[in-house]
C-alpha atoms as a PDB file:
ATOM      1  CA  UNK A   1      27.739  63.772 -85.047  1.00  0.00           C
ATOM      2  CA  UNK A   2      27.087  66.124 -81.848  1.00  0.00           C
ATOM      3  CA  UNK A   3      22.735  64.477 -82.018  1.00  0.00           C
ATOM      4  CA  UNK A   4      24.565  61.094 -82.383  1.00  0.00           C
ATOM      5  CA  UNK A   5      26.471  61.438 -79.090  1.00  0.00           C
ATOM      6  CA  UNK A   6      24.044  63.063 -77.252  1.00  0.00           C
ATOM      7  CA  UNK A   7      21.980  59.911 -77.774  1.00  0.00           C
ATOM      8  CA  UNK A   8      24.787  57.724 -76.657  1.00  0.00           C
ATOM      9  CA  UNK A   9      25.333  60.106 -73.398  1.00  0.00           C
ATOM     10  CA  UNK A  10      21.814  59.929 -72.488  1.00  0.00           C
ATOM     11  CA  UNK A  11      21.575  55.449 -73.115  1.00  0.00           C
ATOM     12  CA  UNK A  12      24.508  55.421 -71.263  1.00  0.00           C
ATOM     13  CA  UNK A  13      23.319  57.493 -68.496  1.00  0.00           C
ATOM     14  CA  UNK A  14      20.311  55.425 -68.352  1.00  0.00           C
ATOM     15  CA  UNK A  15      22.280  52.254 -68.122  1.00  0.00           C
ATOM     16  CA  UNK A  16      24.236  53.404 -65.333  1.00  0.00           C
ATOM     17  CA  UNK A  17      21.137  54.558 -63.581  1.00  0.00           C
ATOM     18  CA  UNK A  18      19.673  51.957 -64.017  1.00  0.00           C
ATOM     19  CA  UNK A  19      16.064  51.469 -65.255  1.00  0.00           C
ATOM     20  CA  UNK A  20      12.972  48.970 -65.535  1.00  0.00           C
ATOM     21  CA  UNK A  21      11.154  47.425 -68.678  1.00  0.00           C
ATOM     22  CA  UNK A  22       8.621  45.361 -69.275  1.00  0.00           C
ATOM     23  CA  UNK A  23       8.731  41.643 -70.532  1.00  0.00           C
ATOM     24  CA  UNK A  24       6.219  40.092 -72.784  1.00  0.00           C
ATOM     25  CA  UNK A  25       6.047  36.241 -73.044  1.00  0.00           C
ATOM     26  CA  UNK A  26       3.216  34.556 -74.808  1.00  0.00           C
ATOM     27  CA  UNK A  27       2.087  30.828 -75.545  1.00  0.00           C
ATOM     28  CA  UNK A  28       0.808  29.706 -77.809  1.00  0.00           C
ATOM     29  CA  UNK A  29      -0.921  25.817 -78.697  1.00  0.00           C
ATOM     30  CA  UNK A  30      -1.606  24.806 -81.931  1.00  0.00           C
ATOM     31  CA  UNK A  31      -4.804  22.599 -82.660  1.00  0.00           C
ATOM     32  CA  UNK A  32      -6.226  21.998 -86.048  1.00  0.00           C
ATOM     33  CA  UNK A  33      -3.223  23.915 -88.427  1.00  0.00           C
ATOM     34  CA  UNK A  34      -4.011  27.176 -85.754  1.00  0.00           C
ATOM     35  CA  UNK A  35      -1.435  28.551 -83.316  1.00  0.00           C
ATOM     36  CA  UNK A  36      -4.099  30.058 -80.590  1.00  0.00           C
ATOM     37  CA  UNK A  37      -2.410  32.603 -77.635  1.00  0.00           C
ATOM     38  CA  UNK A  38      -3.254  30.171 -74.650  1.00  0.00           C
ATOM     39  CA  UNK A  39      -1.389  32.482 -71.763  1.00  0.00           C
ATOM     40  CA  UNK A  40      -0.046  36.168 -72.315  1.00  0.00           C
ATOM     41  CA  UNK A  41       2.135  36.853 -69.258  1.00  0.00           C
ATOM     42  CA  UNK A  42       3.713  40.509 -68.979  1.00  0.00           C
ATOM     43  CA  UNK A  43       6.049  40.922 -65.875  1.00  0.00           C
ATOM     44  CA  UNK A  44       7.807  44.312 -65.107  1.00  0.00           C
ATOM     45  CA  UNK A  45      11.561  44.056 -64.385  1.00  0.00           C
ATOM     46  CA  UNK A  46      14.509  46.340 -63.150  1.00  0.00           C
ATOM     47  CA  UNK A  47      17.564  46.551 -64.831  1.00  0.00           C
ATOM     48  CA  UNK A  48      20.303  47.323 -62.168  1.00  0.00           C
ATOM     49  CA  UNK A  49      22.713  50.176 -62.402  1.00  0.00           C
ATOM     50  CA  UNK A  50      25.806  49.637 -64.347  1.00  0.00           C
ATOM     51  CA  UNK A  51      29.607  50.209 -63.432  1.00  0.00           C
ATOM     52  CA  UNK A  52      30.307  49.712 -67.437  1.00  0.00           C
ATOM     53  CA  UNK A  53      28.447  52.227 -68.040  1.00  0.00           C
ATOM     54  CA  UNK A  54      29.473  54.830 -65.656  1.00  0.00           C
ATOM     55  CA  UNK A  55      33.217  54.323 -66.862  1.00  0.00           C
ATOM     56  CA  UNK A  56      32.372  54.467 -70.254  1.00  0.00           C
ATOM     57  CA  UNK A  57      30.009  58.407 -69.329  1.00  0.00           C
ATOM     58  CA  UNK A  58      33.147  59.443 -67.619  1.00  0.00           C
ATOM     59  CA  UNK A  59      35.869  58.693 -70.592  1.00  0.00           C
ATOM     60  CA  UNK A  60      33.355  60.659 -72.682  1.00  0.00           C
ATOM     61  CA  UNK A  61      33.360  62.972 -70.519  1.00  0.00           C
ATOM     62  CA  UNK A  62      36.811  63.589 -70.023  1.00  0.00           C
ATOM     63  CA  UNK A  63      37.087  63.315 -73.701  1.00  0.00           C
ATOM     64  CA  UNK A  64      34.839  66.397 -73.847  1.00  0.00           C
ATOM     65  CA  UNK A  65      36.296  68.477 -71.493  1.00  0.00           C
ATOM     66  CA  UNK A  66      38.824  69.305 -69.005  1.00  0.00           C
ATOM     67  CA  UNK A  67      36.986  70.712 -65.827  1.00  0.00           C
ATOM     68  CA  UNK A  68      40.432  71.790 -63.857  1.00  0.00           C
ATOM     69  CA  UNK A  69      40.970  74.234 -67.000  1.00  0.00           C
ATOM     70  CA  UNK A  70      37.187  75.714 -66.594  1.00  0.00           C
ATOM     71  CA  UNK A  71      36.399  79.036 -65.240  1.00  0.00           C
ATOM     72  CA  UNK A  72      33.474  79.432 -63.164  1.00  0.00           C
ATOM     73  CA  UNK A  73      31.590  80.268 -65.620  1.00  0.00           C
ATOM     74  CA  UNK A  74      31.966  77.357 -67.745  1.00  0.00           C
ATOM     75  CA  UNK A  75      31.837  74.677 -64.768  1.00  0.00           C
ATOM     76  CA  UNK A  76      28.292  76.478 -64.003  1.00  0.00           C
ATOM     77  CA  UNK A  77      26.993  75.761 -67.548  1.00  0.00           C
ATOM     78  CA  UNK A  78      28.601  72.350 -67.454  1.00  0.00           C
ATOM     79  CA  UNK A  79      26.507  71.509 -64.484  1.00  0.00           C
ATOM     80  CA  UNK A  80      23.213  72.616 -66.319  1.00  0.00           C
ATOM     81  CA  UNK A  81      24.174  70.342 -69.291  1.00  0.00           C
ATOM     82  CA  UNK A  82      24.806  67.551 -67.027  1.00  0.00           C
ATOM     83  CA  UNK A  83      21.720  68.160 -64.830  1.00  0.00           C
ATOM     84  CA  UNK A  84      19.415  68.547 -68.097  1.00  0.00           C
ATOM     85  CA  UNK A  85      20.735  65.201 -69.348  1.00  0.00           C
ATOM     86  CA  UNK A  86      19.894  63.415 -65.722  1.00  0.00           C
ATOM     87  CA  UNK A  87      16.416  64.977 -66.734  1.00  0.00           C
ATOM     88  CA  UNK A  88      16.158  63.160 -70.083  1.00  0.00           C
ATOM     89  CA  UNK A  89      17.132  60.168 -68.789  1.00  0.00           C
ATOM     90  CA  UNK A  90      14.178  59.783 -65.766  1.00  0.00           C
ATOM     91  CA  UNK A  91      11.886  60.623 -68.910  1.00  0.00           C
ATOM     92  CA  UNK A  92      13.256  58.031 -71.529  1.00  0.00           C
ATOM     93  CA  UNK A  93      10.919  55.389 -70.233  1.00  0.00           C
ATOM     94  CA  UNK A  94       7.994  57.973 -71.193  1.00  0.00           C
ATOM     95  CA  UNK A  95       8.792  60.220 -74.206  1.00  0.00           C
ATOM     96  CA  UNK A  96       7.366  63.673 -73.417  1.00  0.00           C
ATOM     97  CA  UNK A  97       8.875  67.295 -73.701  1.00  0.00           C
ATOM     98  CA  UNK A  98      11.573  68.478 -71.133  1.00  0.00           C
ATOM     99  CA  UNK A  99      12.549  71.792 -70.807  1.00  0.00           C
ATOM    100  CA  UNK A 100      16.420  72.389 -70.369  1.00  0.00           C
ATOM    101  CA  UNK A 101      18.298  75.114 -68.042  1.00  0.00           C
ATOM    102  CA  UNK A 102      18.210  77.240 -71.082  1.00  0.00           C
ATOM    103  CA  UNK A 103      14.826  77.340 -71.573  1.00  0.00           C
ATOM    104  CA  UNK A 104      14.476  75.675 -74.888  1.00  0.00           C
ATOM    105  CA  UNK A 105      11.878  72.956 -75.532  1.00  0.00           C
ATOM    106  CA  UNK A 106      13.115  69.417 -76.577  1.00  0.00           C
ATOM    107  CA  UNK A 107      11.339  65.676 -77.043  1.00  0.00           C
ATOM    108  CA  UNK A 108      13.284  63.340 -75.531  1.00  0.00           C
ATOM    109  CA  UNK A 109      12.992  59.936 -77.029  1.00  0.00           C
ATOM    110  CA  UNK A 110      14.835  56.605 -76.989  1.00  0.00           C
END
């Protein structure tokens, strides 16, 4: 359950960041039974940031935990969670290994 949400914190994080893909179209003619690729066109796009999103991150969040009951303690380890997680999500678009606050070693993919 806890991987499951952790997935849909860091999708949603992206989507509120906003992000950019890339689009494939191809066309295709067909002559003598044979479809044959006539133009390939790949364009790179942006996805703009999200207000869903961010409302949705912050009802999980507030779901999770009540920050005006932390100590200073916690609030500091909150903020490394939530800075590692900003970390995954500006390497989603490339999968490659991220090192969190605590030092352990994780691949981030989406």
């Amino acid at each position: 359950m806890k991987d499951y949400r952790e997935l849909l914190t860091r999708v949603l994080l992206k989507k509120a960041k906003g992000y950019t893909y890339k689009e494939k179209t191809e066309e295709y003619n067909v002559s003598d039974g044979e479809a044959a690729l006539v133009k390939r066109k790949i364009a790179t796009k942006h996805m703009h940031p999200d207000v869903a999103a961010v409302k949705a991150l912050l009802q999980i969040s507030q779901d999770e935990v009540d920050v005006s009951q932390m100590t200073d303690e916690q609030l500091q380890v909150e903020k490394l969670r939530l800075l590692a997680l900003i970390n995954a999500c500006d390497s989603v678009d490339q999968p490659s290994q991220q090192i969190t606050p605590q030092g352990e070693r994780r691949d981030y993919d989406i």
